[in-house]
N, C-alpha and C. Protein backbone atom coordinates (compact mmCIF):
# COMPACT_ATOMS: atom_id res chain seq x y z
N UNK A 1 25.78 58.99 -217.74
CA UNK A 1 26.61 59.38 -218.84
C UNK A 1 26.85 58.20 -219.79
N UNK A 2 27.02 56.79 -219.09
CA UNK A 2 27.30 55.92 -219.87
C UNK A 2 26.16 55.73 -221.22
N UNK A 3 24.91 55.44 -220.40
CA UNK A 3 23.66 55.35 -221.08
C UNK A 3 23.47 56.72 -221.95
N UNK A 4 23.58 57.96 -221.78
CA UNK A 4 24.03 59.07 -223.26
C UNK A 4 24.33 58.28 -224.24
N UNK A 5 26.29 57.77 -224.06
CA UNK A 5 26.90 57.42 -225.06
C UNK A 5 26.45 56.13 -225.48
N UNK A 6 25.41 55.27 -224.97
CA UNK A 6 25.09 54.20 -225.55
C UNK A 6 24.24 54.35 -226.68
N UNK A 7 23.03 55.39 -226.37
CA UNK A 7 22.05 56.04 -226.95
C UNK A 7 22.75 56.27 -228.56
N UNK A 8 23.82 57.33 -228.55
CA UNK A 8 24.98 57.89 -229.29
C UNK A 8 25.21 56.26 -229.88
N UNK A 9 26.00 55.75 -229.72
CA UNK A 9 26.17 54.06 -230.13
C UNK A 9 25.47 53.81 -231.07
N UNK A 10 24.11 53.79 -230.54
CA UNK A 10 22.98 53.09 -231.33
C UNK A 10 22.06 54.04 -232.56
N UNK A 11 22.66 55.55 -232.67
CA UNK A 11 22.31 56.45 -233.69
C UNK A 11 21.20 57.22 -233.03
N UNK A 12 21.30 57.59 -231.98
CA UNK A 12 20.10 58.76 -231.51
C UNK A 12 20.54 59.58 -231.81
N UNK A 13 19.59 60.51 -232.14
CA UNK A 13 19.86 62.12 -232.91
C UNK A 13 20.22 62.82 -231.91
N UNK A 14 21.21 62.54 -231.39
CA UNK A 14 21.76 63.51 -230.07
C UNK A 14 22.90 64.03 -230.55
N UNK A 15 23.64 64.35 -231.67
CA UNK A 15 24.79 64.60 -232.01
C UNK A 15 25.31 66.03 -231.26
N UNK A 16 23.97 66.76 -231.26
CA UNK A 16 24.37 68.41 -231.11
C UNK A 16 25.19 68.41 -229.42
N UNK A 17 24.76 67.44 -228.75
CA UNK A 17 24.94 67.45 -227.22
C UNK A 17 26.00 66.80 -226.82
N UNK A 18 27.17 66.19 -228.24
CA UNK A 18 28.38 65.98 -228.01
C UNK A 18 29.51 65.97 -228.49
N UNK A 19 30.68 65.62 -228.33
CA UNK A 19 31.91 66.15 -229.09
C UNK A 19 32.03 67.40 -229.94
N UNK A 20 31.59 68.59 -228.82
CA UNK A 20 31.47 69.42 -229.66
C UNK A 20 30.42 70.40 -230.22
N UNK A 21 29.65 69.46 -230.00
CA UNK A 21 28.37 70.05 -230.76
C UNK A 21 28.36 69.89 -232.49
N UNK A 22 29.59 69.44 -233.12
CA UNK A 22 29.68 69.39 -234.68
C UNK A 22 28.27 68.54 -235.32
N UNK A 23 28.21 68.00 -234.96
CA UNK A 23 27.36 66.64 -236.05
C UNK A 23 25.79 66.94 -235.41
N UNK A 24 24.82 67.59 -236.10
CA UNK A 24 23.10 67.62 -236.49
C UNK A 24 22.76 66.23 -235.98
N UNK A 25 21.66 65.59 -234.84
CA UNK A 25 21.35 63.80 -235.54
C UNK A 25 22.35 62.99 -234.84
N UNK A 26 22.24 62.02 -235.75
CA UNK A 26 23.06 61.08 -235.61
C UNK A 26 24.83 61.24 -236.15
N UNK A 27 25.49 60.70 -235.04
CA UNK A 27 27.03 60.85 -234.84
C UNK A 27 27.46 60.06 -236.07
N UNK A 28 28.30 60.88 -236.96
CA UNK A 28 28.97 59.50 -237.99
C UNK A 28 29.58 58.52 -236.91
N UNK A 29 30.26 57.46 -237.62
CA UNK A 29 30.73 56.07 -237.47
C UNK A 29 31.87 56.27 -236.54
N UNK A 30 32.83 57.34 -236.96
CA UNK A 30 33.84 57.69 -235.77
C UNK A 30 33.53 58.15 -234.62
N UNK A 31 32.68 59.25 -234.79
CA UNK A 31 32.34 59.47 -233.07
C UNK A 31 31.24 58.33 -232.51
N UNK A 32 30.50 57.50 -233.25
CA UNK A 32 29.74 56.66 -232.48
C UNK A 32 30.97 55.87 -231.98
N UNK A 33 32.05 55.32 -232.78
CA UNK A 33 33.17 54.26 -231.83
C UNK A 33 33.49 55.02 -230.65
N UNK A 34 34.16 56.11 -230.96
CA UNK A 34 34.28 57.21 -229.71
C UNK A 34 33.06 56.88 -228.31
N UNK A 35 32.22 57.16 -228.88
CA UNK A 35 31.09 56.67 -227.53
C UNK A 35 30.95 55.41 -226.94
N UNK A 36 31.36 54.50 -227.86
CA UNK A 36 31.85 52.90 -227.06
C UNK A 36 32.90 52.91 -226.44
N UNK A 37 34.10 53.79 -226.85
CA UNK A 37 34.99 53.52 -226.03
C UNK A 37 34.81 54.47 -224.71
N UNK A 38 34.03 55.94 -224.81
CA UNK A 38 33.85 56.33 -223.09
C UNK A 38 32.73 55.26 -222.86
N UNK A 39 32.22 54.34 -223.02
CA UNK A 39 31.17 53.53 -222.30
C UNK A 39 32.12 52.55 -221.48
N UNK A 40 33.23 51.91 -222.02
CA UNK A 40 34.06 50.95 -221.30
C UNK A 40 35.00 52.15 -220.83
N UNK A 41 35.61 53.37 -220.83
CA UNK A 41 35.71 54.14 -219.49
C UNK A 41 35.14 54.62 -218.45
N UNK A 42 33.78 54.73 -218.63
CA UNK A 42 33.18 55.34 -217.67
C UNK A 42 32.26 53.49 -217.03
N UNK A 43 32.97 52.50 -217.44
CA UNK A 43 32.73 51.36 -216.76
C UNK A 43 33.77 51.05 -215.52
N UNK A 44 34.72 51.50 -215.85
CA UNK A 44 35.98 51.29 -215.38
C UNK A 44 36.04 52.49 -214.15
N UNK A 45 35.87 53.26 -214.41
CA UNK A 45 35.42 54.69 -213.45
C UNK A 45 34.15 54.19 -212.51
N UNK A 46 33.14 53.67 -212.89
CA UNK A 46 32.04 53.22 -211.79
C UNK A 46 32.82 52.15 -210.97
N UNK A 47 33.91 51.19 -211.74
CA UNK A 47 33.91 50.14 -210.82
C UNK A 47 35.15 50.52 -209.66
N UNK A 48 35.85 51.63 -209.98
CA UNK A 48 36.91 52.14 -209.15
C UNK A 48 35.89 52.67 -207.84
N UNK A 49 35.17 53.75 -208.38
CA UNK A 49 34.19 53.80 -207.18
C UNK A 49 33.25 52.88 -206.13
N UNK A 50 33.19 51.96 -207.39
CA UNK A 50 32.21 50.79 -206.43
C UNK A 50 33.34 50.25 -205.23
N UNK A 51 34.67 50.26 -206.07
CA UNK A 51 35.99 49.46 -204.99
C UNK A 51 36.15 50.59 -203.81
N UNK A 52 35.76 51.76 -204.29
CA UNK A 52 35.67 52.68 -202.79
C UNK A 52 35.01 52.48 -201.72
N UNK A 53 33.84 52.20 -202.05
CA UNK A 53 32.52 52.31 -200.84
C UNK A 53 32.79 50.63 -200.52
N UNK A 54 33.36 49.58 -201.30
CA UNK A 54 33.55 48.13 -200.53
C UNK A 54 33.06 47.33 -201.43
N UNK A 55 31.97 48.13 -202.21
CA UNK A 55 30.76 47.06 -203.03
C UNK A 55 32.18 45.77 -203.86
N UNK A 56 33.45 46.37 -204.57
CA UNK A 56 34.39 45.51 -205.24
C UNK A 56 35.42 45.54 -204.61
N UNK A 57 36.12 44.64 -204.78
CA UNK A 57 37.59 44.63 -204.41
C UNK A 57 38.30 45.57 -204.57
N UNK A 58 39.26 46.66 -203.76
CA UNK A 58 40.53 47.25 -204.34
C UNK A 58 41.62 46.69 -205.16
N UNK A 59 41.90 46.85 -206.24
CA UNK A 59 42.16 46.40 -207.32
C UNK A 59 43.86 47.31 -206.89
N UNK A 60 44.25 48.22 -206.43
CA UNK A 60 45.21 49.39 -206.45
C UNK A 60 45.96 49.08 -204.80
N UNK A 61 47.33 49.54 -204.78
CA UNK A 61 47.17 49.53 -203.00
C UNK A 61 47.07 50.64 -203.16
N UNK A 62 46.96 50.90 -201.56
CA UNK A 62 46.55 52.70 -200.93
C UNK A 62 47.09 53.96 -201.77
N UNK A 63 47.98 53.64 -201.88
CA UNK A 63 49.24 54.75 -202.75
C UNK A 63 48.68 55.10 -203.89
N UNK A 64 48.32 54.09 -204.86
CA UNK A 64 48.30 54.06 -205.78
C UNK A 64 46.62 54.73 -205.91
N UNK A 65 45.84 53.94 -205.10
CA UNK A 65 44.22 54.34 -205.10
C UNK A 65 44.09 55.74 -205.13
N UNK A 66 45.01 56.67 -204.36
CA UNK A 66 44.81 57.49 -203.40
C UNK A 66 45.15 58.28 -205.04
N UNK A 67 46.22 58.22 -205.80
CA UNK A 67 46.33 58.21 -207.08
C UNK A 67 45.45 58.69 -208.21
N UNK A 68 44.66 57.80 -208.28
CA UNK A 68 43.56 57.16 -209.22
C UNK A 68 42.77 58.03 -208.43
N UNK A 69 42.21 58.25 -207.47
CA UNK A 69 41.05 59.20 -206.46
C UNK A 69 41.39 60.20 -207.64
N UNK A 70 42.62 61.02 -207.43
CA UNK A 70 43.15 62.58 -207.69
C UNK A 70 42.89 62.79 -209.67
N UNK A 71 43.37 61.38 -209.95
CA UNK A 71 43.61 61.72 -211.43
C UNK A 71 41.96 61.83 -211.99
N UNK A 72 41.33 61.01 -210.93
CA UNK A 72 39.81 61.15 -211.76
C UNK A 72 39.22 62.73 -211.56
N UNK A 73 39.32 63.21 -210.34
CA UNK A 73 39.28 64.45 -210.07
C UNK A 73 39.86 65.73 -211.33
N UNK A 74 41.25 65.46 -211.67
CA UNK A 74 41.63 65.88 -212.78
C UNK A 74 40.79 65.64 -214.51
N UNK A 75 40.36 64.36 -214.39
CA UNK A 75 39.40 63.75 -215.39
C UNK A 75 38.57 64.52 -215.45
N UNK A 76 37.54 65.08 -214.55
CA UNK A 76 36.51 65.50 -214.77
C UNK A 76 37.01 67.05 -214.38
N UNK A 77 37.87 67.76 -213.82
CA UNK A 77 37.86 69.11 -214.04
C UNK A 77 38.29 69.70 -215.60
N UNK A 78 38.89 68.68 -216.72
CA UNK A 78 39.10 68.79 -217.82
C UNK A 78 38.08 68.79 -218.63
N UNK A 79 37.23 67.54 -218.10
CA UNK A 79 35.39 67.46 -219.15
C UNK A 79 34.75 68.83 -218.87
N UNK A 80 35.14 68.92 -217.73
CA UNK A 80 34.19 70.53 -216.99
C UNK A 80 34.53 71.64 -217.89
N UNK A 81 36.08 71.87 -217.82
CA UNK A 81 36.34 72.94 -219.20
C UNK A 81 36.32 72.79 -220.52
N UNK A 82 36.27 71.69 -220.93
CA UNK A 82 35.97 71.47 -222.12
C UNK A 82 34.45 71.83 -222.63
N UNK A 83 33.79 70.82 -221.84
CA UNK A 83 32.23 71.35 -222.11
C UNK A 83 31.92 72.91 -221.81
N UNK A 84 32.64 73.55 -220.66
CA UNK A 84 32.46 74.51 -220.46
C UNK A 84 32.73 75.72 -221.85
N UNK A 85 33.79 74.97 -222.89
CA UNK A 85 34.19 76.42 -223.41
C UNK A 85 33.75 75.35 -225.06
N UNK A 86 32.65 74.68 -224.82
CA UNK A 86 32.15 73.86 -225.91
C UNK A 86 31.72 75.04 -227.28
N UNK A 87 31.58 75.07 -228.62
CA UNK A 87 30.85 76.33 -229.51
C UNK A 87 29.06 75.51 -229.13
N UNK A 88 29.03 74.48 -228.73
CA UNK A 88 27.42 74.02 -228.61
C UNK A 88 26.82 74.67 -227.39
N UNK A 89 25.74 75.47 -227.57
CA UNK A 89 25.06 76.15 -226.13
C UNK A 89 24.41 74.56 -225.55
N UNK A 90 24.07 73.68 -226.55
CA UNK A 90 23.46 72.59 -225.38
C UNK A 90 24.00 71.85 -225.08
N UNK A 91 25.15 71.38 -225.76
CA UNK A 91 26.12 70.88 -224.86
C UNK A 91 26.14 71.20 -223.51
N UNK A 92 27.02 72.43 -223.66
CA UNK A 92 26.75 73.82 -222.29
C UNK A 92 25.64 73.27 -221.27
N UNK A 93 24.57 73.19 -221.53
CA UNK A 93 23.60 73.40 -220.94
C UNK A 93 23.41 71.81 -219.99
N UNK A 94 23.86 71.25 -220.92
CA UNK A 94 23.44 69.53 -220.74
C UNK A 94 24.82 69.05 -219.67
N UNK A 95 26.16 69.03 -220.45
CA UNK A 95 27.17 68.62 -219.19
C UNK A 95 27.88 69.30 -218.25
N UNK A 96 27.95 70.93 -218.15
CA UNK A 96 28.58 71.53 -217.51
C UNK A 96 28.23 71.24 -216.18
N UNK A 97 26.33 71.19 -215.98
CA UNK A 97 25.97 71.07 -214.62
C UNK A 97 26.30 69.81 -214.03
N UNK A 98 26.63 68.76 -214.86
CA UNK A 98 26.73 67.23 -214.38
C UNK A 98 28.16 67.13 -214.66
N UNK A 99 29.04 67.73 -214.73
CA UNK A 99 30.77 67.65 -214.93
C UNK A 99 31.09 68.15 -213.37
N UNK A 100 30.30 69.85 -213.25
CA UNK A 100 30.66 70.20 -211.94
C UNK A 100 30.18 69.63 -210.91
N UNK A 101 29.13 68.70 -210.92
CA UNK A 101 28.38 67.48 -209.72
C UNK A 101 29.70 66.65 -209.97
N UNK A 102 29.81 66.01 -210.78
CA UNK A 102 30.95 64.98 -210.61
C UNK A 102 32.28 65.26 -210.15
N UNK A 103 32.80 66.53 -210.57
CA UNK A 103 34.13 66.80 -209.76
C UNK A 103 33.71 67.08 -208.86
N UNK A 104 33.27 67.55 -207.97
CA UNK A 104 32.87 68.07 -206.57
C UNK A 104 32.82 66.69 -205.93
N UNK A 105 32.27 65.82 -206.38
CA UNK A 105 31.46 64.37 -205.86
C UNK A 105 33.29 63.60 -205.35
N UNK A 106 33.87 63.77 -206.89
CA UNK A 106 35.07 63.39 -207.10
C UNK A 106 35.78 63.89 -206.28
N UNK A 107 36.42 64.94 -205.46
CA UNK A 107 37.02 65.58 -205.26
C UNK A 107 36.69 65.09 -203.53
N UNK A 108 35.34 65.05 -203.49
CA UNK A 108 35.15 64.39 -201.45
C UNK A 108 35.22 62.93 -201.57
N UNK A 109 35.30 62.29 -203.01
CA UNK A 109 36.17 61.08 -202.43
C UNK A 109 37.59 61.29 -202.27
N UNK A 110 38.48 61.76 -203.32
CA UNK A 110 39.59 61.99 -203.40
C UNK A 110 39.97 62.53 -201.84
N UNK A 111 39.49 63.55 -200.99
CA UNK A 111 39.56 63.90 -199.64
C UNK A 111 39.00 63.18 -198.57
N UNK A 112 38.72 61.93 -199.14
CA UNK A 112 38.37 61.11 -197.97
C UNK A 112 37.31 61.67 -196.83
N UNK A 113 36.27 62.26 -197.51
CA UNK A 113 35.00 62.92 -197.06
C UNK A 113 33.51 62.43 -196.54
């Protein structure tokens, strides 16, 4: 996902496959910033996970992790309906199947699975 919005960043004619589906092409100037800033969220989201499996430090105590597990879970059941009720069919087509992999994914960490 990160690498999408980098693509997006750098003016790939991918507009139809995000925010929406509004913008033909290339994203004007606002939604390309938009795509830098989910690139340093969805950096921040890999490295919470990496602190799961051991690869980084826990940054959170337990309480709080256990937290952050649930809210990402919430994160992505929101992208899921969003994309889900997107007016773009390829949007649709492109993140619904990789929103519902990620909450599911999300959801057996969050359950300690």
């Amino acid at each position: 996902m990160a690498l999408f919005q980098v693509a997006l960043v750098f003016g790939a004619p991918m507009g139809e496959y995000a925010f929406g589906g509004q913008h033909k092409g290339k994203l004007p100037a606002r939604f390309r910033f938009a795509s830098a800033v989910a690139i340093l969220i969805y950096a921040a989201i890999a490295g919470h996970y990496l602190a799961q499996i051991g690869v980084l430090p826990k940054l959170l105590p337990a309480e709080l992790n256990d937290i952050g597990n649930w809210a990402l879970v919430g994160f992505n059941v929101v992208g899921l309906i969003m994309n889900s009720i997107s007016r773009s069919k390829l949007e649709r087509q492109l993140w619904v199947p990789v929103l519902l992999l990620l909450t599911i994914c999300s959801a057996l960490v969050a359950l300690h699975i």
